[in-house]
C-alpha atoms as a PDB file:
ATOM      1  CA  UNK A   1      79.151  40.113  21.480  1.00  0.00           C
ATOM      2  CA  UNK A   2      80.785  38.404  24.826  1.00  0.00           C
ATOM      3  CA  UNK A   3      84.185  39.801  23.969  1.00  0.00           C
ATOM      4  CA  UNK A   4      83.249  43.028  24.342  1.00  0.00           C
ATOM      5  CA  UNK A   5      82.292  44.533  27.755  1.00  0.00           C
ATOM      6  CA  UNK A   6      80.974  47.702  26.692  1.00  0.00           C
ATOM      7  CA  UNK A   7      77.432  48.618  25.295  1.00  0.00           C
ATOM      8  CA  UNK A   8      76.015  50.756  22.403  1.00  0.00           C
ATOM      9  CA  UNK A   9      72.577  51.792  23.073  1.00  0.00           C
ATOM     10  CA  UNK A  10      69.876  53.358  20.662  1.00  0.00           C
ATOM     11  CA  UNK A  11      67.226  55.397  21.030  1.00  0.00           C
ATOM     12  CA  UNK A  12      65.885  55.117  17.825  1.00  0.00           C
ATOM     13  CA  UNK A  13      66.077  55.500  14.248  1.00  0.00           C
ATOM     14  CA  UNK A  14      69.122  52.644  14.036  1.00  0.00           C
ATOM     15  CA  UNK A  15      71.646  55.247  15.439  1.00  0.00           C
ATOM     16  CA  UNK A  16      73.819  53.733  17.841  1.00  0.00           C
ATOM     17  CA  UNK A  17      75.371  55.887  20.971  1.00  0.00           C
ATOM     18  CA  UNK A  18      78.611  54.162  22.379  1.00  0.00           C
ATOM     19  CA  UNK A  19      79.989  53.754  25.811  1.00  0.00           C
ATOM     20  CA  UNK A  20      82.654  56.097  26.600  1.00  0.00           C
ATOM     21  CA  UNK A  21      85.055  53.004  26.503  1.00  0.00           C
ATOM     22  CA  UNK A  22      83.826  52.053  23.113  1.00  0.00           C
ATOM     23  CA  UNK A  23      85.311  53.366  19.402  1.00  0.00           C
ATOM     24  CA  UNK A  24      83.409  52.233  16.627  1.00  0.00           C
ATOM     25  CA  UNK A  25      85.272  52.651  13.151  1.00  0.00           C
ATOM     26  CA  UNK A  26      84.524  51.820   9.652  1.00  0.00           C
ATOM     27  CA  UNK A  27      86.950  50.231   7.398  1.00  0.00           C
ATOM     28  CA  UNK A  28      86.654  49.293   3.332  1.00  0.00           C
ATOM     29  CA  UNK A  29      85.065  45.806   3.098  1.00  0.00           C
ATOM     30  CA  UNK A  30      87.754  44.933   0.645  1.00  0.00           C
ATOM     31  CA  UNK A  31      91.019  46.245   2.539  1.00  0.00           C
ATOM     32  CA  UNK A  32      90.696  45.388   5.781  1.00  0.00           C
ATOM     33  CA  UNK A  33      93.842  48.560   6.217  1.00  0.00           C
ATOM     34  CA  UNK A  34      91.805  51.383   4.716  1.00  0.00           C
ATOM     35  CA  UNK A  35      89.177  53.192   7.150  1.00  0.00           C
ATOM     36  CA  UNK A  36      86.476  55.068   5.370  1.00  0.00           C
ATOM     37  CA  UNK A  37      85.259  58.500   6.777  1.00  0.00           C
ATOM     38  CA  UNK A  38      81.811  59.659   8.014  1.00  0.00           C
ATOM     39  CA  UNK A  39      78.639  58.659   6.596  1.00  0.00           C
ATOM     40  CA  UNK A  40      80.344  56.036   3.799  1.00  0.00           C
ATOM     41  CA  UNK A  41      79.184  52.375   4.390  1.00  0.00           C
ATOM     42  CA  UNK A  42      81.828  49.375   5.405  1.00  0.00           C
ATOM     43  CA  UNK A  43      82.641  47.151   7.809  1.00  0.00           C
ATOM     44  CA  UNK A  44      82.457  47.866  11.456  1.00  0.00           C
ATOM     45  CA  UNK A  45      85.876  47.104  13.803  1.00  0.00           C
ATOM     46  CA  UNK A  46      84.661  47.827  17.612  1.00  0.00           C
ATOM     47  CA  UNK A  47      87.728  48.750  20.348  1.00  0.00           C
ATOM     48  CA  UNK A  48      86.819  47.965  23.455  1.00  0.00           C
ATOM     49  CA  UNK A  49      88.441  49.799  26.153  1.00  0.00           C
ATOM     50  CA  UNK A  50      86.529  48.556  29.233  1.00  0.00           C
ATOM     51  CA  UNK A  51      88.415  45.723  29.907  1.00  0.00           C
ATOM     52  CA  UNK A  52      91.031  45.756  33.066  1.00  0.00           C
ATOM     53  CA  UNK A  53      93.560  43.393  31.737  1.00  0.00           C
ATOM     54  CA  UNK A  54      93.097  43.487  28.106  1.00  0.00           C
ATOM     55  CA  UNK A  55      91.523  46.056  24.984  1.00  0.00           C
ATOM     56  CA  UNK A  56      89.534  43.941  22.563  1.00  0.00           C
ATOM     57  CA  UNK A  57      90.046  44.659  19.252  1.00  0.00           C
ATOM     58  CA  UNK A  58      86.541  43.213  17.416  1.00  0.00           C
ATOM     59  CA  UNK A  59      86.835  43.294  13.213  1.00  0.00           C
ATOM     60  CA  UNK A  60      82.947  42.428  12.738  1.00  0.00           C
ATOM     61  CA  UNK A  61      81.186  41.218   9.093  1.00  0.00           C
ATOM     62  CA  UNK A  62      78.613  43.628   9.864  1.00  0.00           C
ATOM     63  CA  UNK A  63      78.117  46.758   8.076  1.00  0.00           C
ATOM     64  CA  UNK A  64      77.478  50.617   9.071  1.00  0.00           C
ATOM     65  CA  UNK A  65      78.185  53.867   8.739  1.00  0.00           C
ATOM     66  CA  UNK A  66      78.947  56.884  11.132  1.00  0.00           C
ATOM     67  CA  UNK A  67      77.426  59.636  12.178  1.00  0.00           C
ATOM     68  CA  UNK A  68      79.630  61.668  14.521  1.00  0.00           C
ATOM     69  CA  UNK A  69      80.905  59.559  17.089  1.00  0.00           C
ATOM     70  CA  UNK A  70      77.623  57.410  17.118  1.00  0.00           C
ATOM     71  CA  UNK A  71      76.950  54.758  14.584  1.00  0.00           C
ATOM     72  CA  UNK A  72      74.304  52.958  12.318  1.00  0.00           C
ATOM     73  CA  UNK A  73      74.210  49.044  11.096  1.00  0.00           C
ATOM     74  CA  UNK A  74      72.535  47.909   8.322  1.00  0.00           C
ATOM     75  CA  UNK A  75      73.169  44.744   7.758  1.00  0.00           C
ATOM     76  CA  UNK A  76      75.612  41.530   7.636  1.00  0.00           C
ATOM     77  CA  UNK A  77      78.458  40.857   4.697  1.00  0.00           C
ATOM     78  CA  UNK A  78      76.676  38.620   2.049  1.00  0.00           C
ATOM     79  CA  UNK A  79      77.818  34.885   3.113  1.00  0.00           C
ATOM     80  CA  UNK A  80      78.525  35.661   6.506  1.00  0.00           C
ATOM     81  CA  UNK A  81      78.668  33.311   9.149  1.00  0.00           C
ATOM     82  CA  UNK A  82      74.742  33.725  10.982  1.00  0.00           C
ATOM     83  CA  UNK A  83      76.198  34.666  14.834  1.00  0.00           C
ATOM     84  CA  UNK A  84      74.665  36.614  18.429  1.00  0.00           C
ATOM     85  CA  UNK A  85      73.021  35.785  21.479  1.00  0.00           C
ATOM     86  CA  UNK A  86      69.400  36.829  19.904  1.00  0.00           C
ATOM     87  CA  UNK A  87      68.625  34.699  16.525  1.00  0.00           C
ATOM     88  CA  UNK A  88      65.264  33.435  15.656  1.00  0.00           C
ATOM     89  CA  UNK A  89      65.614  29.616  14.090  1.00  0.00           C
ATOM     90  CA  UNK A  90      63.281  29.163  11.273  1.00  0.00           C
END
């Protein structure tokens, strides 16, 4: 994502460590106001606290769980828009 200046990095198995400037939480994929707890699958909002002037605030259509502070995707919302830096046209 270009909004975000922070990183998450894995190293392996699909679990994601964040920066220190980066909070990953989960929130119900049908109200956007309820955050789930550890280890239940939703939608991932990123806060990104890396930025001088500004926090981003990222509500993604992608989903994952957590694990501690670290975090897993698995996958995009059915019918979401196809998006990143990294896609392979067919």
């Amino acid at each position: 994502m270009t909004e975000l200046l922070s990183q998450a990095y894995s190293f392996g198995d699909g679990i994601f460590v964040p920066s220190s400037t980066m909070r990953i939480m989960i929130r119900d994929t049908h109200d956007p106001r309820y955050f789930l707890k550890h280890g239940q699958t939703g939608a991932i909002n990123v806060i990104d606290l890396a930025n001088i002037y500004s926090c981003s605030f990222i509500e993604t259509q992608d989903l994952g769980k957590l694990h501690g502070v670290n975090f897993e995707v698995l996958g995009r919302f059915d019918n979401a828009d196809v998006r990143g830096c990294n896609l392979m046209a067919n």
